[in-house]
C-alpha atoms as a PDB file:
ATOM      1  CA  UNK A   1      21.663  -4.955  11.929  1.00  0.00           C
ATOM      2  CA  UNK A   2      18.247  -4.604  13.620  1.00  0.00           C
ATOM      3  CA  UNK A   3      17.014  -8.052  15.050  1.00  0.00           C
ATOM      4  CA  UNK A   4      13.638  -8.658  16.309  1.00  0.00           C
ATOM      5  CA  UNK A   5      12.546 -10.071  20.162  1.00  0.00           C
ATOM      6  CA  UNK A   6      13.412 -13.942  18.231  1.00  0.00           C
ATOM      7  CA  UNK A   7      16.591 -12.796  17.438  1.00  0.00           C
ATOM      8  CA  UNK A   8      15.627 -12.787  13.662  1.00  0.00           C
ATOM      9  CA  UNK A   9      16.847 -10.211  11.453  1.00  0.00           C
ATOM     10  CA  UNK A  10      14.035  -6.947  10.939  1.00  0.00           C
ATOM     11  CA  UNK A  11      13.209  -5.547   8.119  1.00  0.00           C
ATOM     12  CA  UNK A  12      12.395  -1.567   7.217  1.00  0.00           C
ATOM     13  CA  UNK A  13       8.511  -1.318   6.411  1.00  0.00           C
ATOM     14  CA  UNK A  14       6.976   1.779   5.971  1.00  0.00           C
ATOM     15  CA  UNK A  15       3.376   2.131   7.837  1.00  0.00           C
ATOM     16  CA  UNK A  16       0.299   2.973   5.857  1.00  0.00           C
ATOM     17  CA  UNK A  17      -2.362   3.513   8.593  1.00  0.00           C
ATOM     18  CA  UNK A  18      -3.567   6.426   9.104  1.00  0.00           C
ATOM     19  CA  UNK A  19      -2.107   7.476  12.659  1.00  0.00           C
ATOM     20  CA  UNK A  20       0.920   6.613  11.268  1.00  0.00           C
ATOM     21  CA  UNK A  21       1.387   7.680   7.811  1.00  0.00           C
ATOM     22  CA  UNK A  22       4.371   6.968   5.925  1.00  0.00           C
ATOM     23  CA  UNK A  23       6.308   6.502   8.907  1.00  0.00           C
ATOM     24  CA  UNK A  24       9.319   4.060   8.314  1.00  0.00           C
ATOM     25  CA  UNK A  25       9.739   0.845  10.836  1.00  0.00           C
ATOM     26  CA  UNK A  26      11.833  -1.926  11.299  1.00  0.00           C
ATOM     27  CA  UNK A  27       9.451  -4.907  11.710  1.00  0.00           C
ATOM     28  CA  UNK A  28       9.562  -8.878  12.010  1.00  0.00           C
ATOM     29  CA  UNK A  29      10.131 -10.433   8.781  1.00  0.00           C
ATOM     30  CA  UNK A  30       7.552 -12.823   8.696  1.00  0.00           C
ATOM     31  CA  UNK A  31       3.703 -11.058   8.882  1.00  0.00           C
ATOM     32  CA  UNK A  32       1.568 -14.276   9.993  1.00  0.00           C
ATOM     33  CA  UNK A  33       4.305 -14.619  13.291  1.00  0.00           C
ATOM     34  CA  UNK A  34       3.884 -14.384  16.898  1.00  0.00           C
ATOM     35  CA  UNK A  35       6.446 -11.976  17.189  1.00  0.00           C
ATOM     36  CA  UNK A  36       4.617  -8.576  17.011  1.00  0.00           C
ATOM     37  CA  UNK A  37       7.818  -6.463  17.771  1.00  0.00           C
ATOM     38  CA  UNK A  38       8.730  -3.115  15.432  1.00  0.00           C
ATOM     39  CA  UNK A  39      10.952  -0.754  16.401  1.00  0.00           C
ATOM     40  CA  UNK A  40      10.484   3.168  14.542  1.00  0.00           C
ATOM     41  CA  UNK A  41      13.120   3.804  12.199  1.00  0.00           C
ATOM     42  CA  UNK A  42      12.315   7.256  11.765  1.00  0.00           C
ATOM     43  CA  UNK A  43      10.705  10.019  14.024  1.00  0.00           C
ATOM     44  CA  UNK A  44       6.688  10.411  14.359  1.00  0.00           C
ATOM     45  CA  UNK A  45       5.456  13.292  11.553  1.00  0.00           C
ATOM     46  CA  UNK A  46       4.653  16.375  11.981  1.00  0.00           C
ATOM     47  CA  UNK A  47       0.328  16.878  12.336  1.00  0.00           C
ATOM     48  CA  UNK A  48       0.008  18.577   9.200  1.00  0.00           C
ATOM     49  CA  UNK A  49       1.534  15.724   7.451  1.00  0.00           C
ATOM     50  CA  UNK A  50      -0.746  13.188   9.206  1.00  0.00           C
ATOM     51  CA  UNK A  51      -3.809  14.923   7.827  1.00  0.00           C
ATOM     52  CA  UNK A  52      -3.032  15.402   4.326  1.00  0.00           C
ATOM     53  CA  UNK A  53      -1.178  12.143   3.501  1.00  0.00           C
ATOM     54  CA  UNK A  54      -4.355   9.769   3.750  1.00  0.00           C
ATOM     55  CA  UNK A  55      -6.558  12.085   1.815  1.00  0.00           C
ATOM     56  CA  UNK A  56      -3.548  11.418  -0.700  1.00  0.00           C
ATOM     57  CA  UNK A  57      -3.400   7.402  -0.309  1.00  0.00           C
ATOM     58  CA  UNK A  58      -7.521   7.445  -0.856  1.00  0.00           C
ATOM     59  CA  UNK A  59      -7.347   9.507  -4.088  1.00  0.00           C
ATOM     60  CA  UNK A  60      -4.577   7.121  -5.629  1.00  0.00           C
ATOM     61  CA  UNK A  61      -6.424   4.335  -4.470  1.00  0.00           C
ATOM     62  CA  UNK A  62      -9.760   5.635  -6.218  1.00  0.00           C
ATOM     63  CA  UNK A  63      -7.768   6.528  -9.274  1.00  0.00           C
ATOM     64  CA  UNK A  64      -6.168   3.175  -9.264  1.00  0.00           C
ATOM     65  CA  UNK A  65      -9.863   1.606  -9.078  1.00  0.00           C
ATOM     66  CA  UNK A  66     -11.387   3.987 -11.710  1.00  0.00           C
ATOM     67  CA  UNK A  67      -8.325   2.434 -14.284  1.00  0.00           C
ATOM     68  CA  UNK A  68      -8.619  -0.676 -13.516  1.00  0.00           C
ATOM     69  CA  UNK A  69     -12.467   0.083 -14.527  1.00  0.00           C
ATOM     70  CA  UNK A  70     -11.188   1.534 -17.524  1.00  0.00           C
ATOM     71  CA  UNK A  71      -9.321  -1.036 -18.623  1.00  0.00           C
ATOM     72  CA  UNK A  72     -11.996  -3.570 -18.162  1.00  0.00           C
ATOM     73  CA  UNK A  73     -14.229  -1.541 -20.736  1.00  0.00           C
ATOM     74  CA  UNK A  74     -11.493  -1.540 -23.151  1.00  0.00           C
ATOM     75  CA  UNK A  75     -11.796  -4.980 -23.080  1.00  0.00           C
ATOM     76  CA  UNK A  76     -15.488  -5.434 -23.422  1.00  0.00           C
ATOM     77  CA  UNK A  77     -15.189  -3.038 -26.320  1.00  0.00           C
ATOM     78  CA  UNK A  78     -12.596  -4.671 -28.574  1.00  0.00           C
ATOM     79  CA  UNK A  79     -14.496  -7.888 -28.205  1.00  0.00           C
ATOM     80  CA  UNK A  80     -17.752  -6.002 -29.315  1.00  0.00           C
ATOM     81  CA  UNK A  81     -16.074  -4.311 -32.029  1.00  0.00           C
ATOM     82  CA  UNK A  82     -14.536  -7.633 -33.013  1.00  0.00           C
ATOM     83  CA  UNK A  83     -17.970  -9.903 -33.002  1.00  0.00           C
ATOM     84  CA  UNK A  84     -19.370  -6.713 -34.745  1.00  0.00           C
ATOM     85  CA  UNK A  85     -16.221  -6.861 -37.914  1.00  0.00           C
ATOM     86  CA  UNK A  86     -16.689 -10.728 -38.106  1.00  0.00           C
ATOM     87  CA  UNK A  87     -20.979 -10.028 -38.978  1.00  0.00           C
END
């Protein structure tokens, strides 16, 4: 067990930002705290992998934006298609 500097039980996180990419920490279990501490749970990656891995995260992100888009037209077009069957 992995405790933090309040004696409070860590959890794993992974890390999403983009000097740190996918790296795996142990971190305090409550985000809005005073207690900042994290402790790596896995070694740094290699620079290749630091590169490539946010050009990854901002495609799914786009693609995840460009669906939700999507799905919003569906919507506006079965209610058009539904006012237009009920004239």
């Amino acid at each position: 067990m992995v405790c933090c500097w309040c004696s409070k039980q860590a959890i794993n996180r992974t890390s999403w930002t983009s000097a740190n990419p996918g790296r795996r920490f142990y971190g305090f279990p409550n985000e809005g705290s005073s207690c900042r501490w994290i402790g790596w749970y896995d070694s740094e990656m290699c620079a290749r992998s630091r590169m490539i891995i946010p050009g990854l995260l901002r495609g799914r992100n786009e693609l995840e934006e460009r669906l939700e888009a999507a799905q919003g037209d569906v919507w506006k077009w079965k209610i058009y298609l539904l006012k237009v069957m009920q004239s």
